[in-house]
Protein backbone atom coordinates (compact mmCIF):
# COMPACT_ATOMS: atom_id res chain seq x y z
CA UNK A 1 129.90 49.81 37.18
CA UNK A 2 127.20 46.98 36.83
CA UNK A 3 123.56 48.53 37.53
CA UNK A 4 123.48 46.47 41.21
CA UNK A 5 126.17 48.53 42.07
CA UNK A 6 125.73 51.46 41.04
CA UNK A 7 121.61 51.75 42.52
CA UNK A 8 123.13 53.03 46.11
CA UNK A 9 125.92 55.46 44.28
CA UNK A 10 122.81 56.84 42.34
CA UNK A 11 120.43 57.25 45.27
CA UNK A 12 123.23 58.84 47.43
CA UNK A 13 124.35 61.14 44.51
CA UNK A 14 120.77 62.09 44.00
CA UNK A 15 120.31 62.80 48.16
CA UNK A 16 122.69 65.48 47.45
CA UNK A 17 121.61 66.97 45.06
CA UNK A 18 124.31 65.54 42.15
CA UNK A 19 122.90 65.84 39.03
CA UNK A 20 124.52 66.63 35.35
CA UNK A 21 124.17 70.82 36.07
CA UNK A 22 125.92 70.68 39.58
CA UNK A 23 128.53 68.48 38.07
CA UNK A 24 129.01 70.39 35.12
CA UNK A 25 129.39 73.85 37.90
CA UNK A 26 131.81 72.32 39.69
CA UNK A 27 134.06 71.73 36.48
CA UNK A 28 133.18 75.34 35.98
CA UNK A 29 134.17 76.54 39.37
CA UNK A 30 138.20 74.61 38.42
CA UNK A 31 137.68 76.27 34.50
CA UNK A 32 138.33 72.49 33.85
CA UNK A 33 137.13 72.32 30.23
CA UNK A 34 138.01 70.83 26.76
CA UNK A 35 141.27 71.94 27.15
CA UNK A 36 142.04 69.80 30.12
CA UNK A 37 140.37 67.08 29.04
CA UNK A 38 142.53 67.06 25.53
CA UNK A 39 145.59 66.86 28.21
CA UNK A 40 144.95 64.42 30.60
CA UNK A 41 143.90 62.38 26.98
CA UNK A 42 147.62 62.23 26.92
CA UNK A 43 148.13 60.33 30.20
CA UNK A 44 146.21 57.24 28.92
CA UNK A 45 149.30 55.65 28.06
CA UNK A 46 151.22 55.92 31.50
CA UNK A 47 148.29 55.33 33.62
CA UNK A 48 148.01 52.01 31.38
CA UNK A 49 151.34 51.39 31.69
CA UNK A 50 151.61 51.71 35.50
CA UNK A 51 147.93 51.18 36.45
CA UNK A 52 148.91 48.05 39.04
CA UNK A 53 151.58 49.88 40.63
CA UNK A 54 149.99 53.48 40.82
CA UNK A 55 146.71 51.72 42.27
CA UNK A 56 149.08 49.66 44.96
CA UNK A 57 150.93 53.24 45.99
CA UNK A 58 147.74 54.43 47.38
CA UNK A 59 147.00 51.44 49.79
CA UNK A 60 150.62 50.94 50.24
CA UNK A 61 150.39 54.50 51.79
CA UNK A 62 147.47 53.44 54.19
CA UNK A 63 148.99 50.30 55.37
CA UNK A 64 151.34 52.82 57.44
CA UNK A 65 148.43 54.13 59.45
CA UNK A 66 146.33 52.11 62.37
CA UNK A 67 143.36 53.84 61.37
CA UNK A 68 143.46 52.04 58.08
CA UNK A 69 143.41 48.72 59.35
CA UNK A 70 139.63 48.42 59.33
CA UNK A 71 139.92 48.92 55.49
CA UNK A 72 143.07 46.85 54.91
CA UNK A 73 141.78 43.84 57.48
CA UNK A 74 138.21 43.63 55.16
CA UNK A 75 139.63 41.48 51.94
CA UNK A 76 135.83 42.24 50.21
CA UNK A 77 136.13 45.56 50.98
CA UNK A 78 139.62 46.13 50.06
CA UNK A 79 139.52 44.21 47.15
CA UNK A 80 136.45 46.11 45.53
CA UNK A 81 138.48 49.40 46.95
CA UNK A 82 140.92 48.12 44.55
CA UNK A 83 138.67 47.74 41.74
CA UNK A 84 137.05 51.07 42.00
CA UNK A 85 140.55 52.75 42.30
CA UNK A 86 142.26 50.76 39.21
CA UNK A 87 138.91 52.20 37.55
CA UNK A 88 139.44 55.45 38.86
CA UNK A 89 142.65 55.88 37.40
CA UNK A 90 141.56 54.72 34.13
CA UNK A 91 138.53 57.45 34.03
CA UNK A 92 140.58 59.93 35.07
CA UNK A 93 142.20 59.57 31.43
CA UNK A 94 139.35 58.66 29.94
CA UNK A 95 136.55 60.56 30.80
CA UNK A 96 133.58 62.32 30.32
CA UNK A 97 133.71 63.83 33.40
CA UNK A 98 129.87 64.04 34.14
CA UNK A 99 127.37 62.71 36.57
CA UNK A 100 128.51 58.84 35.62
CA UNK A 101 132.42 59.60 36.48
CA UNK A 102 130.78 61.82 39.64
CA UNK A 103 128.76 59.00 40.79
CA UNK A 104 131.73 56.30 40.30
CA UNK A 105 133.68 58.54 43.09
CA UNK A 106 130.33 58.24 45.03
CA UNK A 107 130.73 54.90 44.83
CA UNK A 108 134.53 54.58 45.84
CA UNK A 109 133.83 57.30 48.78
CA UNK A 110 130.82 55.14 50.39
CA UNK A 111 133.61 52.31 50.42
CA UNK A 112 136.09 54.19 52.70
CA UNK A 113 132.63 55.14 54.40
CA UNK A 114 131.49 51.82 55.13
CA UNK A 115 135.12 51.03 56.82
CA UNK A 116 135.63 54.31 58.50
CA UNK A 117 138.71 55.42 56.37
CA UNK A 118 138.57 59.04 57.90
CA UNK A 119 139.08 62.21 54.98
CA UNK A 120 142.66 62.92 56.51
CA UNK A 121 143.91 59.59 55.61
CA UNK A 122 141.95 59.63 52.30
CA UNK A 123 143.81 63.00 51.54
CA UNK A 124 147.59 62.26 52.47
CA UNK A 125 146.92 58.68 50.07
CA UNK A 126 145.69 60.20 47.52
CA UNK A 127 148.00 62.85 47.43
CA UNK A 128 150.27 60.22 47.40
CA UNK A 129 148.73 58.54 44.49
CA UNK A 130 148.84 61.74 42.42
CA UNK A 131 152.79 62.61 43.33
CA UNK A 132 153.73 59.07 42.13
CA UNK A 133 151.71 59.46 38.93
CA UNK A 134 153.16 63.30 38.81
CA UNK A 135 156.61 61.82 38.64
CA UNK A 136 155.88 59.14 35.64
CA UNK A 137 154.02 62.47 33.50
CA UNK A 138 157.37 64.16 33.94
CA UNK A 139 159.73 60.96 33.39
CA UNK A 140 157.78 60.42 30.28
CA UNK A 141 156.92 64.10 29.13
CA UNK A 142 160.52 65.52 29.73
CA UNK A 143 161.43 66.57 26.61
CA UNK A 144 158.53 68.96 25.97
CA UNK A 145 158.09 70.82 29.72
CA UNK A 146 155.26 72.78 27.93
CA UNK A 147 153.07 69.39 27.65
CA UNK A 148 154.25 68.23 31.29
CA UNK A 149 152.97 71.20 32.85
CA UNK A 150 149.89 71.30 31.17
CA UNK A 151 149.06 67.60 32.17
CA UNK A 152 150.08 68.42 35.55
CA UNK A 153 147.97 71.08 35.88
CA UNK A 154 145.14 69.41 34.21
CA UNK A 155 145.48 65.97 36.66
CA UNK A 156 145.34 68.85 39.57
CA UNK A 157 142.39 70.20 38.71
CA UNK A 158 140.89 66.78 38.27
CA UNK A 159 142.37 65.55 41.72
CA UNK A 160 140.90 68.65 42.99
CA UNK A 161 136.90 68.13 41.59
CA UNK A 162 137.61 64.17 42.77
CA UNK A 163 138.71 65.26 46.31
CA UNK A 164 135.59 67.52 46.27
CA UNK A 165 133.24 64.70 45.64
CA UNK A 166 134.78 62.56 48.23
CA UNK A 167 135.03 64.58 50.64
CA UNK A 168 131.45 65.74 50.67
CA UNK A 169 130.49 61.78 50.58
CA UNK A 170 132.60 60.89 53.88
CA UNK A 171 130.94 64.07 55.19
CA UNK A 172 127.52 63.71 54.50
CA UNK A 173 127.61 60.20 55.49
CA UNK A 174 128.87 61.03 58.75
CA UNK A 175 126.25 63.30 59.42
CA UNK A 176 123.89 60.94 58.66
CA UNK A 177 124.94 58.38 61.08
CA UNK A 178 125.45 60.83 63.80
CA UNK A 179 122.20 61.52 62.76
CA UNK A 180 120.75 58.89 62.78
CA UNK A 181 122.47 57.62 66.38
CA UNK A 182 120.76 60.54 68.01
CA UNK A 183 117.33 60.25 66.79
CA UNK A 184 117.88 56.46 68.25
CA UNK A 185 118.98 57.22 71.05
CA UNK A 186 116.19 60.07 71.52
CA UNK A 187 114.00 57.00 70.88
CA UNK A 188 115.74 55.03 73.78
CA UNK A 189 115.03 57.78 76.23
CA UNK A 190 111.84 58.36 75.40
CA UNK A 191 109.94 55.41 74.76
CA UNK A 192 105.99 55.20 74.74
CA UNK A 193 105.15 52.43 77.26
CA UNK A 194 101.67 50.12 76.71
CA UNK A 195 100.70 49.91 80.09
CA UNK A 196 97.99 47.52 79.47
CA UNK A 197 95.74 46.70 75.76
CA UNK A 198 94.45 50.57 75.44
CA UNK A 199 96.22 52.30 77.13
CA UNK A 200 99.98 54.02 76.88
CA UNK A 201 102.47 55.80 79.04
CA UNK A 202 104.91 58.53 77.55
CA UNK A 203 107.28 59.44 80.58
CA UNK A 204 109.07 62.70 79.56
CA UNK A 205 112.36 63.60 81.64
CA UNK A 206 114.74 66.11 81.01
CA UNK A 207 114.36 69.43 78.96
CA UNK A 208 111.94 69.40 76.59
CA UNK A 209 112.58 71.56 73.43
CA UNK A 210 110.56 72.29 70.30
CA UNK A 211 112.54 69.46 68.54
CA UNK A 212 112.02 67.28 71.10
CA UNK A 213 108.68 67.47 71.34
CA UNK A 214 107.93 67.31 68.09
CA UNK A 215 109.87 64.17 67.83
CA UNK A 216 108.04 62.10 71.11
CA UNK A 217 104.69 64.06 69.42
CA UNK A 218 105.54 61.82 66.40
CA UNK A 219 106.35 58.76 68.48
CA UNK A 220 102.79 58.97 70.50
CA UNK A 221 100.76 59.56 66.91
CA UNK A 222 102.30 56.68 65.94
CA UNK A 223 101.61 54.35 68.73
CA UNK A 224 98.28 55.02 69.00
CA UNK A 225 96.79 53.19 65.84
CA UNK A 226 99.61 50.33 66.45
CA UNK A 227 97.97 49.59 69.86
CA UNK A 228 94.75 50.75 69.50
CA UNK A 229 95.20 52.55 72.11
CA UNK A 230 92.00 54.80 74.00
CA UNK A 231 94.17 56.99 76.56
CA UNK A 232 97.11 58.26 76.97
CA UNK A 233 99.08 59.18 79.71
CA UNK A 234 102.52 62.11 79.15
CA UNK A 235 104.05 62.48 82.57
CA UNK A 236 105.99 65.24 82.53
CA UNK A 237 106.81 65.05 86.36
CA UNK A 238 110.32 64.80 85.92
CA UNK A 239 110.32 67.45 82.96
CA UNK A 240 113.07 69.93 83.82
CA UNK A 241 111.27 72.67 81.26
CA UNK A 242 109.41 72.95 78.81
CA UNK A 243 109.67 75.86 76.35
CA UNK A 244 106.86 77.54 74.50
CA UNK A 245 106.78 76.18 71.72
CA UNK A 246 107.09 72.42 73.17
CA UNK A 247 104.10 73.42 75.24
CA UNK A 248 102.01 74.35 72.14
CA UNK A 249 103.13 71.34 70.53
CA UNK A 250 101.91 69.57 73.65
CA UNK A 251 98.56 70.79 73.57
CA UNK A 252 98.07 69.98 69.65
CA UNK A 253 98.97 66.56 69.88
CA UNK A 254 95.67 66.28 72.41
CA UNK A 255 93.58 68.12 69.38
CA UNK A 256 95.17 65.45 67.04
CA UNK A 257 94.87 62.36 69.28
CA UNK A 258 91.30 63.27 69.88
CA UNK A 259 90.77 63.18 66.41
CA UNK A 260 92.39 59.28 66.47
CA UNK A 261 89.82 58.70 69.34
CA UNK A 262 92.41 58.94 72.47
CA UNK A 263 92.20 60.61 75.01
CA UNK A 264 95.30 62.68 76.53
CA UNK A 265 95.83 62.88 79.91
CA UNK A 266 98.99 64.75 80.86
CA UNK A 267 100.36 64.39 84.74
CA UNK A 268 102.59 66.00 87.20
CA UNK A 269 102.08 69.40 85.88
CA UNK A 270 103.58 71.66 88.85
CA UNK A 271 102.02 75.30 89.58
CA UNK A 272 105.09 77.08 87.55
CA UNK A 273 104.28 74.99 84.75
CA UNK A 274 100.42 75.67 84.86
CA UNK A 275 101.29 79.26 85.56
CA UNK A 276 103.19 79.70 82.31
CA UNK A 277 100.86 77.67 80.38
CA UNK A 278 98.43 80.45 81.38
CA UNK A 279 100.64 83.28 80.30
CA UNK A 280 101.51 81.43 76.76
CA UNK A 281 97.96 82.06 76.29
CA UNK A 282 97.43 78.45 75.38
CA UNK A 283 94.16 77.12 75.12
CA UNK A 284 94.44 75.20 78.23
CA UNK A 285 90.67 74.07 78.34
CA UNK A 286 91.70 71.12 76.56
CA UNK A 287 94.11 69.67 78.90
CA UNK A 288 93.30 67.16 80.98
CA UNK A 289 95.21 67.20 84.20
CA UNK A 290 96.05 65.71 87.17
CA UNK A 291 98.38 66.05 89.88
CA UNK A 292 100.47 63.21 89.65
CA UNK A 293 101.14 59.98 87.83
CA UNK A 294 99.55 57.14 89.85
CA UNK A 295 96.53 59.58 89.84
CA UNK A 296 96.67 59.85 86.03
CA UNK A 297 96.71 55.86 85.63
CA UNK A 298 93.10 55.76 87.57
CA UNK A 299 91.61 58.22 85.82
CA UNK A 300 93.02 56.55 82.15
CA UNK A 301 91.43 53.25 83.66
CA UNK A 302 88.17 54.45 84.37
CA UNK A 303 88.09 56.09 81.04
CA UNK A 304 88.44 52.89 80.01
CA UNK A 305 86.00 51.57 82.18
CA UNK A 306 88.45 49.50 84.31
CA UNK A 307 87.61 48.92 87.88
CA UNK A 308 88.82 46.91 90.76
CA UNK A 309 85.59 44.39 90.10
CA UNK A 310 86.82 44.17 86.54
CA UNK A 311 90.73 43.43 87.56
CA UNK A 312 91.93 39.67 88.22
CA UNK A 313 92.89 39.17 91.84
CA UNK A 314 96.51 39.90 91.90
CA UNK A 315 96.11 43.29 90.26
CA UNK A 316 93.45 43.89 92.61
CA UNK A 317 95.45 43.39 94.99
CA UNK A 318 98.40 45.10 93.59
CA UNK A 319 96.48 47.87 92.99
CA UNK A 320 95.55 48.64 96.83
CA UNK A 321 99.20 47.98 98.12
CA UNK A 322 99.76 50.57 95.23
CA UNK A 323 96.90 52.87 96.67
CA UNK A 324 96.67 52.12 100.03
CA UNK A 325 93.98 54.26 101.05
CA UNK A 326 93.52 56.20 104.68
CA UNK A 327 91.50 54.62 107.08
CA UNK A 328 90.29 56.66 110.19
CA UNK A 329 92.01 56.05 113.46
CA UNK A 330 90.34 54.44 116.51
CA UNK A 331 90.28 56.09 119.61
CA UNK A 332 93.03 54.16 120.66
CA UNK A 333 95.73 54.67 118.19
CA UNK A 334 95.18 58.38 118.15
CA UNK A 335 96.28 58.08 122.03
């Protein structure tokens, strides 16, 4: 494994939490020791002998299966697949079994990850693989049963620690991407808006949760210094509920915006809401409120010392179609 390709493998294995003592536990954990290494010493020969065709039996078994074809249909990615498994079979014979021959199955697992070989299909071809290589130890060990089964039962413990490895790599990886789809799509639905230079909109909808709000709380702090922004405006009109400790989270972003030099203003704050705000026991002094959002975008713009004078003519204008403000009737329209 040249040292390009074996940076990612490294990081990865390192994320969790691989290192020579948890590699060394999970030997432990199989009682694969010296023994078992002395005896799958032995199967050097065969796998040499029958390296091409043991490495073809395990993609040989996936070309069966639909679900492969992503793998199979990639010739880079099959062919390094290849690679990696010609060199697994070697190591397996070869050893030492530490964090290097852990971190080469890191590296063959984030292949089937990148092509979305799921861990059932990994499984039934590599059990494959190990059956076909089962039958050569015993064709070529026959003689002496003794040293068969103690290869064989060496090579299983080995499959087994390799399985382990892999498996927890197509895991782990898969709960990163989820992962990482949901925090982007938490982005998507809850994006902080620059309504003009200065000044920001952060719409929430929907239930709001501690983790939530933490998570838009991190989005605001954020795009306050990357617009400069003086005020800020979190309608939570269409806010389904907000628990307590998304409330409190609420009122210490103002503290820490404040701090930036922005001013919060949060809108659409119904009587329920205000009413268990009060019984939180939060300091609520700090808020500033108002009823709803068009009202919250006139007070942000006269923090900012935005007037009608000081808009051009078409916002002007937009801006009292937006408003438009009562007038008193004359005598005759009121009969």
């Amino acid at each position: 494994m040249s040292d390009n390709e074996a940076t990612e493998p490294r990081r990865l294995a390192s994320e969790m939490g691989l290192d020579e003592e948890s590699v060394q536990r999970r030997r432990e954990l199989l009682k694969f020791g010296v023994e078992e290494m002395r005896h799958l010493a032995t199967l050097g020969p065969i796998i040499h002998a029958h390296l091409d065709d043991l490495a073809d039996s395990f993609f040989d078994y996936l070309a069966h299966f639909r679900e492969a074809k992503k793998l199979l249909g990639d010739a880079i990615a099959v062919g390094r697949a290849r690679r990696l498994k010609r060199n697994h079979l070697l190591a397996m014979a070869q050893g030492p079994y530490g964090l290097r021959y852990a971190e080469e199955r890191v590296q063959l697992a984030l292949v089937y990850s990148d092509t979305g070989l799921h861990h059932h299909l990994f499984l039934g071809a590599f059990h494959h693989l190990m059956a076909q290589l089962g039958e050569r130890v015993l064709r070529d060990h026959g003689d002496d049963t003794t040293l068969a089964f103690q290869a064989l039962e060496a090579l299983q413990k080995l499959a087994l620690f390799d399985i382990g490895l892999i498996l927890d790599v197509l895991t782990y990886e898969r709960a990163r991407i989820v992962g990482q789809q949901q925090q982007e799509i938490r982005a998507l639905s809850t994006p902080v808006l620059r309504l003009r230079p200065q000044l920001l909109l952060l719409p929430l909808i929907g239930i709001v949760n501690a983790e939530r709000a933490r998570q838009v709380t991190e989005q605001l702090l954020n795009a306050i210094p990357e617009h400069r922004a003086k005020v800020a405006v979190v309608d939570i009109t269409g806010a389904a509920s907000v628990d307590a400790v998304a409330a409190n989270e609420l009122v210490k972003v103002i503290s820490k915006a404040r701090m930036m030099g922005t001013d919060i203003i949060i809108t659409g704050v119904s009587a329920e809401m205000a009413l268990r705000l009060v019984e939180l026991g939060l300091d609520i002094k700090s808020i500033r409120a108002v009823g709803d959002l068009q009202g919250g975008i006139e007070q942000a713009e006269l923090l900012l010392g935005i007037t009608s004078a000081s808009l051009p003519p078409q916002a002007e204008v937009a801006g009292r179609r937006a408003r438009k403000p009562e007038r008193a009737l004359s005598h005759g329209e009121r009969h």
